[in-house]
C-alpha atoms as a PDB file:
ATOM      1  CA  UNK A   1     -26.380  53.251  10.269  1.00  0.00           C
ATOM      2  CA  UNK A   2     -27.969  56.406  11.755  1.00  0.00           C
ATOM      3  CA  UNK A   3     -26.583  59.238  13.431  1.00  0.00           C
ATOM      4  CA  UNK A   4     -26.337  58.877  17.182  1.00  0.00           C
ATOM      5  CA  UNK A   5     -27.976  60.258  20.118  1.00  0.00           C
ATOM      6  CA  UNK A   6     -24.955  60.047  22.196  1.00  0.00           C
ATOM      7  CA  UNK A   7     -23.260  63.383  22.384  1.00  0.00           C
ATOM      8  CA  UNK A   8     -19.916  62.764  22.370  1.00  0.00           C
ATOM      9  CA  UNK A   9     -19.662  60.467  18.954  1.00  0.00           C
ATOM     10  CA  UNK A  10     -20.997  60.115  15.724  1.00  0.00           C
ATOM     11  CA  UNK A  11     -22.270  57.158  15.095  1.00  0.00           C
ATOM     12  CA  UNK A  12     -22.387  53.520  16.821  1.00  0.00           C
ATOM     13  CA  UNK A  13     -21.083  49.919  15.513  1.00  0.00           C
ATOM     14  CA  UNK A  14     -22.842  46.879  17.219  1.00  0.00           C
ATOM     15  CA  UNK A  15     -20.574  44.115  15.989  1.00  0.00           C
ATOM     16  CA  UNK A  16     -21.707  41.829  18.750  1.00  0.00           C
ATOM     17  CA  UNK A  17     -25.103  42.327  20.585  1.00  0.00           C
ATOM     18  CA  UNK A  18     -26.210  41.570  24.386  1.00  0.00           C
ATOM     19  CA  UNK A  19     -24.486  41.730  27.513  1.00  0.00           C
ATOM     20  CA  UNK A  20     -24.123  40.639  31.355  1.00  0.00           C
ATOM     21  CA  UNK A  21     -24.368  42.594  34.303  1.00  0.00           C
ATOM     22  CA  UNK A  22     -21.437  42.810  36.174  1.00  0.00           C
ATOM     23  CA  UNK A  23     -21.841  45.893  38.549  1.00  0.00           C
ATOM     24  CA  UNK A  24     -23.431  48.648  39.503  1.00  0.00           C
ATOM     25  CA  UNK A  25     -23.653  50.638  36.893  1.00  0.00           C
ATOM     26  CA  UNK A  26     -25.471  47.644  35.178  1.00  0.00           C
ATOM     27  CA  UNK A  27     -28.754  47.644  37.468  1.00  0.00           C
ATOM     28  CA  UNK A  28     -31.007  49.995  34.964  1.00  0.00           C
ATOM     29  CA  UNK A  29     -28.912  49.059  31.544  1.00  0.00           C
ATOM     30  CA  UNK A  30     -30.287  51.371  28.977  1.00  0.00           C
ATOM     31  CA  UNK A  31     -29.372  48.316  26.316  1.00  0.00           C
ATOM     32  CA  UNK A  32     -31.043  46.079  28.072  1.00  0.00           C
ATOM     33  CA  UNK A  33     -34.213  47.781  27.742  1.00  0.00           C
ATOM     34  CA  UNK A  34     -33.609  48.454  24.219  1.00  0.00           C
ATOM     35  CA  UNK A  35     -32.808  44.891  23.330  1.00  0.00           C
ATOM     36  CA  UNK A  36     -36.179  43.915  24.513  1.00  0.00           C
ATOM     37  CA  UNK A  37     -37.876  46.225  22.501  1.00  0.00           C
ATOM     38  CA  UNK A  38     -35.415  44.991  19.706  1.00  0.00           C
ATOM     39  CA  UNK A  39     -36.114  41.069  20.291  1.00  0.00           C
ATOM     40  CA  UNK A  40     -39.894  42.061  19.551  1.00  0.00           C
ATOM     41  CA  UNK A  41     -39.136  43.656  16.080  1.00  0.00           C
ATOM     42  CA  UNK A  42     -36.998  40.543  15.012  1.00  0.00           C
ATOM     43  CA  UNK A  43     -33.874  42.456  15.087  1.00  0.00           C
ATOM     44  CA  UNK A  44     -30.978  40.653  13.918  1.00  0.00           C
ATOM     45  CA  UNK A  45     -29.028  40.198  17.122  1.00  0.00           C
ATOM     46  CA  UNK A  46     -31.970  39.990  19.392  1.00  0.00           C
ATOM     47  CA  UNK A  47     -33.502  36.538  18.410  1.00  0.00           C
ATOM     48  CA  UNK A  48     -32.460  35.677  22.391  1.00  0.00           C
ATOM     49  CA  UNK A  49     -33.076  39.149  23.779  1.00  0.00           C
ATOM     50  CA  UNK A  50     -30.003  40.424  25.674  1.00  0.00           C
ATOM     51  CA  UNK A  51     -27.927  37.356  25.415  1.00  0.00           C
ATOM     52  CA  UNK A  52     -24.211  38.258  24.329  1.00  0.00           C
ATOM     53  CA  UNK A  53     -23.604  36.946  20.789  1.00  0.00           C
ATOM     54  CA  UNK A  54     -21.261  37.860  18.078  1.00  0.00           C
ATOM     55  CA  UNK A  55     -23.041  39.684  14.937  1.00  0.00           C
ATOM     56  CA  UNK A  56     -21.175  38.924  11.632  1.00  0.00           C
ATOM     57  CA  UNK A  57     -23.168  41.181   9.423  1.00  0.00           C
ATOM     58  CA  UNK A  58     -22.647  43.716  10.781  1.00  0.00           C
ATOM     59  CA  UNK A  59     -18.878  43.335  11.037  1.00  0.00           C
ATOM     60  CA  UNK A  60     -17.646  44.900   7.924  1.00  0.00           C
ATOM     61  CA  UNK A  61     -20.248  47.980   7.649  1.00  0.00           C
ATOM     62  CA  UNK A  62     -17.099  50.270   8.640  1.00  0.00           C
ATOM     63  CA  UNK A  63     -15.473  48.733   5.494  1.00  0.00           C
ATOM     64  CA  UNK A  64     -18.485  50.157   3.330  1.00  0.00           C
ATOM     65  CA  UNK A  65     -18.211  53.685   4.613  1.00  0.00           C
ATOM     66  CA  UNK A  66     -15.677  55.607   3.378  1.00  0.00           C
ATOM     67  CA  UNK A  67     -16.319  59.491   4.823  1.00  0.00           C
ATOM     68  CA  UNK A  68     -13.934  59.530   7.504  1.00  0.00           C
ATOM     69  CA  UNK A  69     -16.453  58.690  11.068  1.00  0.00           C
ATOM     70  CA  UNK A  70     -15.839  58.423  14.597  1.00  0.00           C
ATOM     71  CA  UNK A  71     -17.649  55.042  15.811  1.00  0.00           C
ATOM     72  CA  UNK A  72     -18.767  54.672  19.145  1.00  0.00           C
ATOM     73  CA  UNK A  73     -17.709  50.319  19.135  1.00  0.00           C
ATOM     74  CA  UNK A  74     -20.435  48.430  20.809  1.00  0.00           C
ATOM     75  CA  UNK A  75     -23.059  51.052  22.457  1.00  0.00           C
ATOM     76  CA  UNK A  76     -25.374  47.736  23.108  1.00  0.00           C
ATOM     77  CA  UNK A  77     -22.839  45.488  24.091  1.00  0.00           C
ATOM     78  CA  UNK A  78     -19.186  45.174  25.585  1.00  0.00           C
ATOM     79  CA  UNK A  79     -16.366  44.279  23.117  1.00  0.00           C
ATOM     80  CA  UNK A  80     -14.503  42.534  25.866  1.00  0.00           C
ATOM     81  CA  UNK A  81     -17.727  40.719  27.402  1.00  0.00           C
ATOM     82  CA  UNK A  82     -16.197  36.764  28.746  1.00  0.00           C
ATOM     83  CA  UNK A  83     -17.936  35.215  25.714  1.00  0.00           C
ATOM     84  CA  UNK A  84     -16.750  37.151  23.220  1.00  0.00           C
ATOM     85  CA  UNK A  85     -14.449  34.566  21.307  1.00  0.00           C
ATOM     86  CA  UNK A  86     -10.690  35.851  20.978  1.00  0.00           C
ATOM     87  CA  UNK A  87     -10.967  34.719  16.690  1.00  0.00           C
ATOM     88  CA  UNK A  88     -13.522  37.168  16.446  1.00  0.00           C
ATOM     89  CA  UNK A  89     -12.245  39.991  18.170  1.00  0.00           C
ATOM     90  CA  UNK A  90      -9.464  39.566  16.425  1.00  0.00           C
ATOM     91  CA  UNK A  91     -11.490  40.439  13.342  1.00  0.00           C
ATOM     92  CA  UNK A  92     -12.996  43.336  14.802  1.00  0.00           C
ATOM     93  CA  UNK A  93      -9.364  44.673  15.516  1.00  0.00           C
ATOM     94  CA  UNK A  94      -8.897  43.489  12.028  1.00  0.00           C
ATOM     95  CA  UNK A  95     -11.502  45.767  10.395  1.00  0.00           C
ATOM     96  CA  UNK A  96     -10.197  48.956  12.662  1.00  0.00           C
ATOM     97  CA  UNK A  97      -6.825  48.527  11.170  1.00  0.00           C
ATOM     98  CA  UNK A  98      -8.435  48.300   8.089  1.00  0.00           C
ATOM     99  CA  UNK A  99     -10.140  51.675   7.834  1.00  0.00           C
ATOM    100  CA  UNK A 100      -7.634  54.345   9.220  1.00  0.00           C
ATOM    101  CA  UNK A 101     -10.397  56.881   7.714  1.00  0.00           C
ATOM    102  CA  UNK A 102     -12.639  56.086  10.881  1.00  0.00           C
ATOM    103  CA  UNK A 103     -11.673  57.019  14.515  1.00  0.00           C
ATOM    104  CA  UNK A 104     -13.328  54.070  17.205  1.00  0.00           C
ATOM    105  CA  UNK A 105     -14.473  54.720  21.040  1.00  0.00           C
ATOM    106  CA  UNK A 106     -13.845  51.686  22.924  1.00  0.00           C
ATOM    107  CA  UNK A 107     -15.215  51.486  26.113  1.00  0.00           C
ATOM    108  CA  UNK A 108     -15.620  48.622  28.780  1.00  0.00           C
ATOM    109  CA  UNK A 109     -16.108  47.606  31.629  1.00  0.00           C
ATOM    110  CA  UNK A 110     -13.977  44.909  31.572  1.00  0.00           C
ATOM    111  CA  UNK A 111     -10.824  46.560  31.810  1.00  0.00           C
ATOM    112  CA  UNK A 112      -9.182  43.154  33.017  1.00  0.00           C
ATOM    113  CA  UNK A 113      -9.318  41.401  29.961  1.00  0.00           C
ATOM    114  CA  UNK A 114      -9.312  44.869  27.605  1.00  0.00           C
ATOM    115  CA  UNK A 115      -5.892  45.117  29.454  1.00  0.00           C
ATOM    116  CA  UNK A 116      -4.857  41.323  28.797  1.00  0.00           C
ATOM    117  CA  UNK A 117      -5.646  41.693  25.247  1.00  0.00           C
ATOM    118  CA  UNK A 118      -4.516  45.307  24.184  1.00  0.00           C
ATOM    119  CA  UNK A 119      -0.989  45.019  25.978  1.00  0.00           C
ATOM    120  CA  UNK A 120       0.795  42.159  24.053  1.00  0.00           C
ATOM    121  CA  UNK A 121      -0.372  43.849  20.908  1.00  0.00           C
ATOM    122  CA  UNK A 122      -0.091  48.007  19.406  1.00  0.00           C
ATOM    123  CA  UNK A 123      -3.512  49.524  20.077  1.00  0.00           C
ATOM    124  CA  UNK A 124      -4.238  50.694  15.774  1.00  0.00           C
ATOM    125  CA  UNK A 125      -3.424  54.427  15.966  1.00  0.00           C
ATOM    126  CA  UNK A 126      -7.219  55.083  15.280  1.00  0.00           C
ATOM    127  CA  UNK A 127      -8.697  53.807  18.527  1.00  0.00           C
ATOM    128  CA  UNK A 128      -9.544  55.595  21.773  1.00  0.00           C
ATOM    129  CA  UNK A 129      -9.970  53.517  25.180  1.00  0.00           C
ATOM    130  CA  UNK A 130     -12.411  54.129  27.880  1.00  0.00           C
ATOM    131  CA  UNK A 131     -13.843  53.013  30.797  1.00  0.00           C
ATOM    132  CA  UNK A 132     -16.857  52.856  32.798  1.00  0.00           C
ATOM    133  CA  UNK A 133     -16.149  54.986  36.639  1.00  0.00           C
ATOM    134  CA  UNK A 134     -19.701  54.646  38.350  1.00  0.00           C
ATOM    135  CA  UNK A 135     -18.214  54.578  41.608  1.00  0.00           C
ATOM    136  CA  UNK A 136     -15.563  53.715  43.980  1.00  0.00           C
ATOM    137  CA  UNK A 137     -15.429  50.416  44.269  1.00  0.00           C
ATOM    138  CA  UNK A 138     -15.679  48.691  40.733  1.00  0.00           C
ATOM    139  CA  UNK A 139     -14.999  51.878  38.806  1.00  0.00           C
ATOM    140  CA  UNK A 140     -11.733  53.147  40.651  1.00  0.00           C
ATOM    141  CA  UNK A 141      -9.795  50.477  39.905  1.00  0.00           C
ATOM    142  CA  UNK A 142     -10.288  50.045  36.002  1.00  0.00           C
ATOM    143  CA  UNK A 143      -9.065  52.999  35.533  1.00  0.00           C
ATOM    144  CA  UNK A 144      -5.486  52.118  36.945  1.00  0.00           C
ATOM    145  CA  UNK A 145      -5.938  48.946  33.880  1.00  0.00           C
ATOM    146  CA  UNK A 146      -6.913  51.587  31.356  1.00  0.00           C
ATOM    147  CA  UNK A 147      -3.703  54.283  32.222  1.00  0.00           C
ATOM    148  CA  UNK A 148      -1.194  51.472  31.175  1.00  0.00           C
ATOM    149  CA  UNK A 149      -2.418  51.177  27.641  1.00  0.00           C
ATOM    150  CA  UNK A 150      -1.351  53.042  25.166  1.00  0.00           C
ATOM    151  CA  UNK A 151      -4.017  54.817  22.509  1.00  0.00           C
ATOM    152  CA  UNK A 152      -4.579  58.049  21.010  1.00  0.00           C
ATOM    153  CA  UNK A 153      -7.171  59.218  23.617  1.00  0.00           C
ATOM    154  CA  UNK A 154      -7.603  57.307  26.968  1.00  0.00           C
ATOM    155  CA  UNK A 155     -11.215  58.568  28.222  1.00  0.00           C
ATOM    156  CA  UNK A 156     -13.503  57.931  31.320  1.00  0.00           C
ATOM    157  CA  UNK A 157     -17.115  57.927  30.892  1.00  0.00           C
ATOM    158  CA  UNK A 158     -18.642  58.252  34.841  1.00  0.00           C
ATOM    159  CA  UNK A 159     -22.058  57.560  33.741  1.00  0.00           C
ATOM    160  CA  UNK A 160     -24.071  56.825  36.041  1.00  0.00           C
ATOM    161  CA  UNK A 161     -21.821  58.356  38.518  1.00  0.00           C
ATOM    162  CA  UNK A 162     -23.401  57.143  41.659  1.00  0.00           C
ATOM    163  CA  UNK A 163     -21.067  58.211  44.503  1.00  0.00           C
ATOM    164  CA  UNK A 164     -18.730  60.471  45.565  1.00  0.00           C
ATOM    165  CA  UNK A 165     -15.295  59.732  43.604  1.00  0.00           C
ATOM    166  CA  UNK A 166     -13.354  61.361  46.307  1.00  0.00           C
ATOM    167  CA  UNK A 167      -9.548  62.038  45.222  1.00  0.00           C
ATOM    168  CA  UNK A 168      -8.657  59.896  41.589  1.00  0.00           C
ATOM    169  CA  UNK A 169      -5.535  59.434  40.076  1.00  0.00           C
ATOM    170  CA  UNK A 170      -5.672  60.720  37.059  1.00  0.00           C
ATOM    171  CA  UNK A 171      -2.330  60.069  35.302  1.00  0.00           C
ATOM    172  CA  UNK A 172      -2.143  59.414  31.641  1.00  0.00           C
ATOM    173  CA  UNK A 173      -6.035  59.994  31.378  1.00  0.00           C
ATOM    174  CA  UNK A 174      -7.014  62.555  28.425  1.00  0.00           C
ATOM    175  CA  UNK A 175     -10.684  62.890  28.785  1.00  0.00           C
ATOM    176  CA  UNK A 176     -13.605  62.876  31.023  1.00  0.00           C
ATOM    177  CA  UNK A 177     -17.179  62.457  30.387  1.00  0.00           C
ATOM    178  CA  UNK A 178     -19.847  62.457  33.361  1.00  0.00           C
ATOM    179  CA  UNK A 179     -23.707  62.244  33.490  1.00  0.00           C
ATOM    180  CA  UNK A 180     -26.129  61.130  35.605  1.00  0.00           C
ATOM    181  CA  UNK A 181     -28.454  58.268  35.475  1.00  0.00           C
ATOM    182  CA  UNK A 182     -32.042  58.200  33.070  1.00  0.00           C
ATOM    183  CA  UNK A 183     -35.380  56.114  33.422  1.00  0.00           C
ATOM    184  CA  UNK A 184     -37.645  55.710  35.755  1.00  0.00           C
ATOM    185  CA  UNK A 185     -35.668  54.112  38.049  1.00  0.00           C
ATOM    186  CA  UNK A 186     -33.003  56.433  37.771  1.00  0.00           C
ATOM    187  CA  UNK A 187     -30.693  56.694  41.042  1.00  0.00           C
ATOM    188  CA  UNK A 188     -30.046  60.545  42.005  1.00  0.00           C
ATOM    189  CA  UNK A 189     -26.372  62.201  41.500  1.00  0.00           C
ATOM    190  CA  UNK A 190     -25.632  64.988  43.878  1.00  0.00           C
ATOM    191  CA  UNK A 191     -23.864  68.094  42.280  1.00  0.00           C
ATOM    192  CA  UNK A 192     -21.584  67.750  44.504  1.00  0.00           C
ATOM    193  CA  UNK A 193     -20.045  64.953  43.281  1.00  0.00           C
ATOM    194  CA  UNK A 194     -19.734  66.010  39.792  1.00  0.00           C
ATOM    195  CA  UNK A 195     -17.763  69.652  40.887  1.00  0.00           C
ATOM    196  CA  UNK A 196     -15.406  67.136  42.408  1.00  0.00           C
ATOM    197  CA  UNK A 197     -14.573  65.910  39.309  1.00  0.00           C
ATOM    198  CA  UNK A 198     -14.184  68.791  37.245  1.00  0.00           C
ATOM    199  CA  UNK A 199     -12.293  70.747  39.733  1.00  0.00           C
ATOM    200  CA  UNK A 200      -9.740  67.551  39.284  1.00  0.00           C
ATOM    201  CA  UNK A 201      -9.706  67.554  35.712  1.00  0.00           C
ATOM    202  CA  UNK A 202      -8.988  71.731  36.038  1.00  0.00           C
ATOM    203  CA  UNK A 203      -5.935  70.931  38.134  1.00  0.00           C
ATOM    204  CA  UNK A 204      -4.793  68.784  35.555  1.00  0.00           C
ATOM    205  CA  UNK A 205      -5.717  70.254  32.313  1.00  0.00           C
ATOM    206  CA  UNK A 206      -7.899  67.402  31.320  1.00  0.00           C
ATOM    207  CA  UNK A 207     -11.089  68.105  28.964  1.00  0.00           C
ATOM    208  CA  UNK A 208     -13.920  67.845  31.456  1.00  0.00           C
ATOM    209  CA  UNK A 209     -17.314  66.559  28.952  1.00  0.00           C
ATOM    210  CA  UNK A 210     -20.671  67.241  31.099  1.00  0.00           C
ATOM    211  CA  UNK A 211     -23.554  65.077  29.062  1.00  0.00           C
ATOM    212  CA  UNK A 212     -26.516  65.484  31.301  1.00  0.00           C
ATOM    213  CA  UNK A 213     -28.028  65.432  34.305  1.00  0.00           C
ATOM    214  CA  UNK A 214     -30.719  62.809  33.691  1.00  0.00           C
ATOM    215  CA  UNK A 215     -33.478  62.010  35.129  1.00  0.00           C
ATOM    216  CA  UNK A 216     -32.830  64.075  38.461  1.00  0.00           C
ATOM    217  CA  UNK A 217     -32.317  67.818  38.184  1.00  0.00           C
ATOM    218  CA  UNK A 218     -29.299  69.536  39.845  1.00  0.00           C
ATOM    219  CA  UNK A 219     -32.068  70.879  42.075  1.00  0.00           C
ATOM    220  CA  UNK A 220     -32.910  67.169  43.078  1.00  0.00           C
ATOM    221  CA  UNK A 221     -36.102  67.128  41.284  1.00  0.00           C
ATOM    222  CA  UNK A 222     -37.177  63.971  39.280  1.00  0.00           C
ATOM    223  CA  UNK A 223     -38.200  65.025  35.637  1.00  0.00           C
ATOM    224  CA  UNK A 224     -37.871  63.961  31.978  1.00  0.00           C
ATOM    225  CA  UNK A 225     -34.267  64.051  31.352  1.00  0.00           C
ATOM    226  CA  UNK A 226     -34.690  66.783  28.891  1.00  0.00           C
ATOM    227  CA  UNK A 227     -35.955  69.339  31.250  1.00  0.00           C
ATOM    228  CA  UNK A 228     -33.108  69.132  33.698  1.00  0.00           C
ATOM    229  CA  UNK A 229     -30.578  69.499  30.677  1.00  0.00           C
ATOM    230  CA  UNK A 230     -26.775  69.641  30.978  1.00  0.00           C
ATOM    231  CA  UNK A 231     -25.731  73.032  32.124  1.00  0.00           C
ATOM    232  CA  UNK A 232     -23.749  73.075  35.456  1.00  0.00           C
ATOM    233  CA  UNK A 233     -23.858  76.192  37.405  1.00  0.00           C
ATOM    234  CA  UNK A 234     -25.636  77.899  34.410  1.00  0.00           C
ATOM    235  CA  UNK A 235     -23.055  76.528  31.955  1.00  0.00           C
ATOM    236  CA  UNK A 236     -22.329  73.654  29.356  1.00  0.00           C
ATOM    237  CA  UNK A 237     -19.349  72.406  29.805  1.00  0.00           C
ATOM    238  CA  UNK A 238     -18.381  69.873  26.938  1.00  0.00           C
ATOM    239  CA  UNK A 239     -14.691  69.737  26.389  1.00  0.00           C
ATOM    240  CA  UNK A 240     -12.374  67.013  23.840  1.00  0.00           C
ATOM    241  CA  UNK A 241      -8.913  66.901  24.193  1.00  0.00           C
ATOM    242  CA  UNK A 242      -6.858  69.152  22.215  1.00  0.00           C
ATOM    243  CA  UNK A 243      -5.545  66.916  19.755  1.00  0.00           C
ATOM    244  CA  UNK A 244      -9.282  65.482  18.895  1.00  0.00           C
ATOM    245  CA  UNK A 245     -10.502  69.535  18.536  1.00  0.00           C
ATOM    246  CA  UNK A 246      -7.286  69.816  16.207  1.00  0.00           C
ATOM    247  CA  UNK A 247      -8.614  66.794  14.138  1.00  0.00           C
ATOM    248  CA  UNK A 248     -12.190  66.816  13.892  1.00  0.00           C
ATOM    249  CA  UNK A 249     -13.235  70.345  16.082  1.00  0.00           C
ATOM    250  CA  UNK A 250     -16.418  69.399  16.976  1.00  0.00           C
ATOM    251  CA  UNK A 251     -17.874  65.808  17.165  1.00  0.00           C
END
């Protein structure tokens, strides 16, 4: 279980493996493209590439660690994919409860069923909800799923954002992360769009989390995704909500 690349959590728990495209923000799946490399190593997980299955070894390595860890819950996969079989998420909610040590990111973009699910039962006291807010039309409305849950942190992640937002309704929502799009066939993000956001999240003192501009620059220039960086307007701006600085300061 390495450390991982993604910014805003520590490390990432694949209990299940695969997924389905479902919108936009699907087209250039980052997993996707890792899976494949994956199915070619004989990966456990990967024997049918980026089919959705269930992974039952790797279901109790939170149970092993005991250094308290926040877990990003499926980075290659979707918790709440259609073929994930209610018995075994059930087991995954199971092993959450079971180590109050460890904090866990969920996010989906299945906010339908995450909804169906998480409201005739307590969300454990150690999980955070999020979901995916690429654009207006398939992102917009999960959000208005994800505000009637209750959880410790409810969180956005706009990655790819890949339209304007325009005005959101932001009730109940704790934290924001935005970034644009990587790979070669990375679609552009205007800065624009992202000021939007964070002037939103200002107004109402919600932790704004900038990750990266990706492959295009803020100057509109394609490059390596490391060269345009993640400073907006000469600045990084990577906030957590006040209660996760009081508990962990910095991820």
């Amino acid at each position: 279980m390495r450390k991982s690349k993604i910014e805003w959590t520590e490390q990432t728990w694949n209990p299940s493996a695969g997924c389905t495209k479902i919108s936009s923000g699907c087209k250039n799946c980052y997993a996707e493209t890792m899976a494949k490399r994956l199915h070619g190593t004989g990966a456990v997980g990967y024997e049918n590439g980026f089919k959705f299955n269930p992974v039952p070894s790797r279901l109790n390595v939170p149970l092993k660690r005991k250094k308290p860890t926040v877990y990003f819950v499926n980075s290659m996969s979707d918790i709440f994919h259609e073929n994930m079989p209610e018995e075994y998420l059930d087991r995954i909610f199971e092993v959450i409860e079971n180590t109050p040590q460890h904090t866990y990111q969920i996010l989906t973009k299945r906010a339908d069923r995450m909804y169906d699910y998480l409201s005739k039962r307590p969300v454990p006291s150690n999980v955070w909800l999020g979901v995916t807010v690429e654009n207006k039309q398939q992102g917009l409305p999960r959000i208005d799923k994800l505000r009637h849950l209750k959880a410790k942190v409810l969180f956005l992640s706009v990655e790819p954002l890949l339209e304007d937002l325009g005005a959101m309704n932001l009730t109940n929502i704790d934290w924001v992360i935005v970034g644009g799009e990587s790979g070669h066939k990375a679609r552009p993000m205007d800065k624009e769009w992202v000021i939007n956001i964070k002037h939103q999240c200002e107004a109402e003192g919600i932790a704004f989390f900038f990750k990266q501009w990706g492959t295009w620059g803020e100057d509109k220039v394609k490059r390596k995704k490391k060269l345009n960086g993640k400073e907006l307007d000469g600045k990084i701006w990577q906030q957590y909500p006040e209660i996760i600085e009081q508990q962990f300061g910095v991820i």
